[in-house]
N, C-alpha and C. Protein backbone atom coordinates (compact mmCIF):
# COMPACT_ATOMS: atom_id res chain seq x y z
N UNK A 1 -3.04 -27.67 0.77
CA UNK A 1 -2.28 -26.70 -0.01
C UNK A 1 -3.04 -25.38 -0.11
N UNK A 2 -4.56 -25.28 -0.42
CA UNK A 2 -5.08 -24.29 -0.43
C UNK A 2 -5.17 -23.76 1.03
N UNK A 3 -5.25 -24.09 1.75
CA UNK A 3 -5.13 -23.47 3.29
C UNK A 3 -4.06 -22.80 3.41
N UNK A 4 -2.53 -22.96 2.95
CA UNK A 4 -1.85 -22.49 2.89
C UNK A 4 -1.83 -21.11 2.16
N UNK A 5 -1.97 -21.66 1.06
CA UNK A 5 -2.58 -19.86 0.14
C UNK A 5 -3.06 -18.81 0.50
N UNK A 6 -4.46 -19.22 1.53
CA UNK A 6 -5.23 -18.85 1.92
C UNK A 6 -4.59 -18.13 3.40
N UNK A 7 -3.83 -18.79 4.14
CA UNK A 7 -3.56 -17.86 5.01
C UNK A 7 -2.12 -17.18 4.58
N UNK A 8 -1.34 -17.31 3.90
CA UNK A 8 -0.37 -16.47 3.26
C UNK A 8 -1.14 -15.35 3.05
N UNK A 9 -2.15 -15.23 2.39
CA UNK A 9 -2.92 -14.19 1.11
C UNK A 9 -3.60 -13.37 2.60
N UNK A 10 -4.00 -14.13 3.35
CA UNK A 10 -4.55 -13.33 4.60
C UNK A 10 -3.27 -12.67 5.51
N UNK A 11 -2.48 -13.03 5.67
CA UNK A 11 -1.40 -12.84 7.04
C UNK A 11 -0.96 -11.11 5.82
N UNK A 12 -0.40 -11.52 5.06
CA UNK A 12 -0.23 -10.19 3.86
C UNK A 12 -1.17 -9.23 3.91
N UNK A 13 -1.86 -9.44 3.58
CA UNK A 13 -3.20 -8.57 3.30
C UNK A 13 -3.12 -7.74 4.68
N UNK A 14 -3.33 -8.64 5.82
CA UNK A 14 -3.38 -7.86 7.30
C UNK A 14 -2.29 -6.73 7.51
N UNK A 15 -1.21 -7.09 6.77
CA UNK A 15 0.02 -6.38 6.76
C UNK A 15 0.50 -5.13 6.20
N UNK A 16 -0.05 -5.67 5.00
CA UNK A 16 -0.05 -4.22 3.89
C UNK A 16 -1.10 -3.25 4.70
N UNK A 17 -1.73 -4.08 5.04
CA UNK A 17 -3.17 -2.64 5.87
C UNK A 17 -2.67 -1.89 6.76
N UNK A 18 -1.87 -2.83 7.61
CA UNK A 18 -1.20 -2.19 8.94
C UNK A 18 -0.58 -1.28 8.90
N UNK A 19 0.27 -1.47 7.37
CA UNK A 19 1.35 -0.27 7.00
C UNK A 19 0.71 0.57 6.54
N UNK A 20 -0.68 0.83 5.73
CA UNK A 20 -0.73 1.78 5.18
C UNK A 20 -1.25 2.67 6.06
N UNK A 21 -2.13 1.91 7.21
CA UNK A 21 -2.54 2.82 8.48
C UNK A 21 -1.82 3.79 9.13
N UNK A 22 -0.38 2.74 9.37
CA UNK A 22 0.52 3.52 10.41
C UNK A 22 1.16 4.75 9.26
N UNK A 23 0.99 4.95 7.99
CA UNK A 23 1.78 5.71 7.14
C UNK A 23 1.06 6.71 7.03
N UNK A 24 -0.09 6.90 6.98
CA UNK A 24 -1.33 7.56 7.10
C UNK A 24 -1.83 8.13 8.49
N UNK A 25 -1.29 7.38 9.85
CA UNK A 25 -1.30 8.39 10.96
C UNK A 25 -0.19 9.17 10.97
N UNK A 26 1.13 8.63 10.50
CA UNK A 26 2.12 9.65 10.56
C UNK A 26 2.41 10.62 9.29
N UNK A 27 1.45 10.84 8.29
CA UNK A 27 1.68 11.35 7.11
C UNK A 27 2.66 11.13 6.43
N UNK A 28 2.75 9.76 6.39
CA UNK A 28 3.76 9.64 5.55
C UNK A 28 3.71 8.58 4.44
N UNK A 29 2.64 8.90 3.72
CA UNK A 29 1.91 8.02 2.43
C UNK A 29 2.66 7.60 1.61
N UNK A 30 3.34 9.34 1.31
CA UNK A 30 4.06 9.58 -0.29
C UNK A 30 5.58 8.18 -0.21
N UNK A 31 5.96 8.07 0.84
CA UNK A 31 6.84 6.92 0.34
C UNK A 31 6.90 6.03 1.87
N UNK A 32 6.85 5.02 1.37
CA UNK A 32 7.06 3.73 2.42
C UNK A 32 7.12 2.34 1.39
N UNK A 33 8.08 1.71 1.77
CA UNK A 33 8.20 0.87 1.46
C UNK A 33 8.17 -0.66 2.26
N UNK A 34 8.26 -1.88 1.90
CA UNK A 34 7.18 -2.88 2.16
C UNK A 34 8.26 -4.10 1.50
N UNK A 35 8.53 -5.29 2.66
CA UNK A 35 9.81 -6.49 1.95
C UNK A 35 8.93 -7.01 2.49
N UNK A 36 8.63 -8.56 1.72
CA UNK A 36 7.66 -9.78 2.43
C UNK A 36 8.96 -10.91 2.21
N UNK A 37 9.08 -11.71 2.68
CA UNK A 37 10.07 -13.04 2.16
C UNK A 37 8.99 -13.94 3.05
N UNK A 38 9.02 -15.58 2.19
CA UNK A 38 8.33 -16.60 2.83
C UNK A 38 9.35 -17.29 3.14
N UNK A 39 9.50 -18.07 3.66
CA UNK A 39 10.68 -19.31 4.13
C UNK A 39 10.16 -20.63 5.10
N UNK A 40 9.80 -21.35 4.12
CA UNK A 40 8.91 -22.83 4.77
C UNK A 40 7.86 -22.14 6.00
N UNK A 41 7.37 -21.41 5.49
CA UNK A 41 6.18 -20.59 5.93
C UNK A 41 6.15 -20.12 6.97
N UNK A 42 7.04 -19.49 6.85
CA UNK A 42 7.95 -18.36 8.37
C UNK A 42 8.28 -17.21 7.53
N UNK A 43 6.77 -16.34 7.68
CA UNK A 43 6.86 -14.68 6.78
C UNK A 43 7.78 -13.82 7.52
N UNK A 44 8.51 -13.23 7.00
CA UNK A 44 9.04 -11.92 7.43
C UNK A 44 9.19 -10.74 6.71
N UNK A 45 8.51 -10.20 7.38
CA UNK A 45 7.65 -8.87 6.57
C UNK A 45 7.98 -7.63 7.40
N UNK A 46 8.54 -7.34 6.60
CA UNK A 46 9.41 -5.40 7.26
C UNK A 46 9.15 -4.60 6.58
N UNK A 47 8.52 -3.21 7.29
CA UNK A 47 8.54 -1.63 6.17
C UNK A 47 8.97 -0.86 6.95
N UNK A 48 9.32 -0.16 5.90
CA UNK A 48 10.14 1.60 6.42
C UNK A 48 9.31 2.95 6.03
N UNK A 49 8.73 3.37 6.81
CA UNK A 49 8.29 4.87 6.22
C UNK A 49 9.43 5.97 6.48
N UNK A 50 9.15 6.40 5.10
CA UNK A 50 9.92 7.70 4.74
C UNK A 50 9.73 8.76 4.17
N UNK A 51 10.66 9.72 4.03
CA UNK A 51 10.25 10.99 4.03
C UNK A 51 11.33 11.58 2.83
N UNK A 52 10.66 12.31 1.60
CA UNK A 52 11.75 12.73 1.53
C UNK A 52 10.96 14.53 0.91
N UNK A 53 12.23 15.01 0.14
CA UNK A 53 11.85 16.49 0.42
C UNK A 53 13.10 16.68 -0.71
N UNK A 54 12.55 17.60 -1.30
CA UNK A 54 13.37 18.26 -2.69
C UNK A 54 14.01 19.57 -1.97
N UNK A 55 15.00 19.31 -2.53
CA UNK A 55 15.90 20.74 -1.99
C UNK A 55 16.40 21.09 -2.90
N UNK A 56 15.67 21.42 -3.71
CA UNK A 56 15.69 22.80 -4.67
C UNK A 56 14.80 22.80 -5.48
């Protein structure tokens, strides 16, 4: 059971990094967002960087 934890907590971790990298080569810090779902331990983990901009 703890092995499990343990690589959940790792496979994530690798993930969130990945995104904040790729958000940070494309300048795009200020918003990105980040979905994890587990499902009998089949992660699927999607983000969107975005952009936004005040017009006015």
């Amino acid at each position: 059971m703890e092995d499990k934890k343990c690589n959940l907590e790792k496979d994530i971790q690798e993930f969130i990094g990945t995104v904040i990298n790729k958000a940070e080569e494309e300048r795009k810090l200020d918003f990105f967002s980040i979905k994890i779902s587990n499902h009998r331990g089949t992660l699927q983990l999607d983000y969107t960087l975005g952009e936004r901009r005040k017009s006015y």
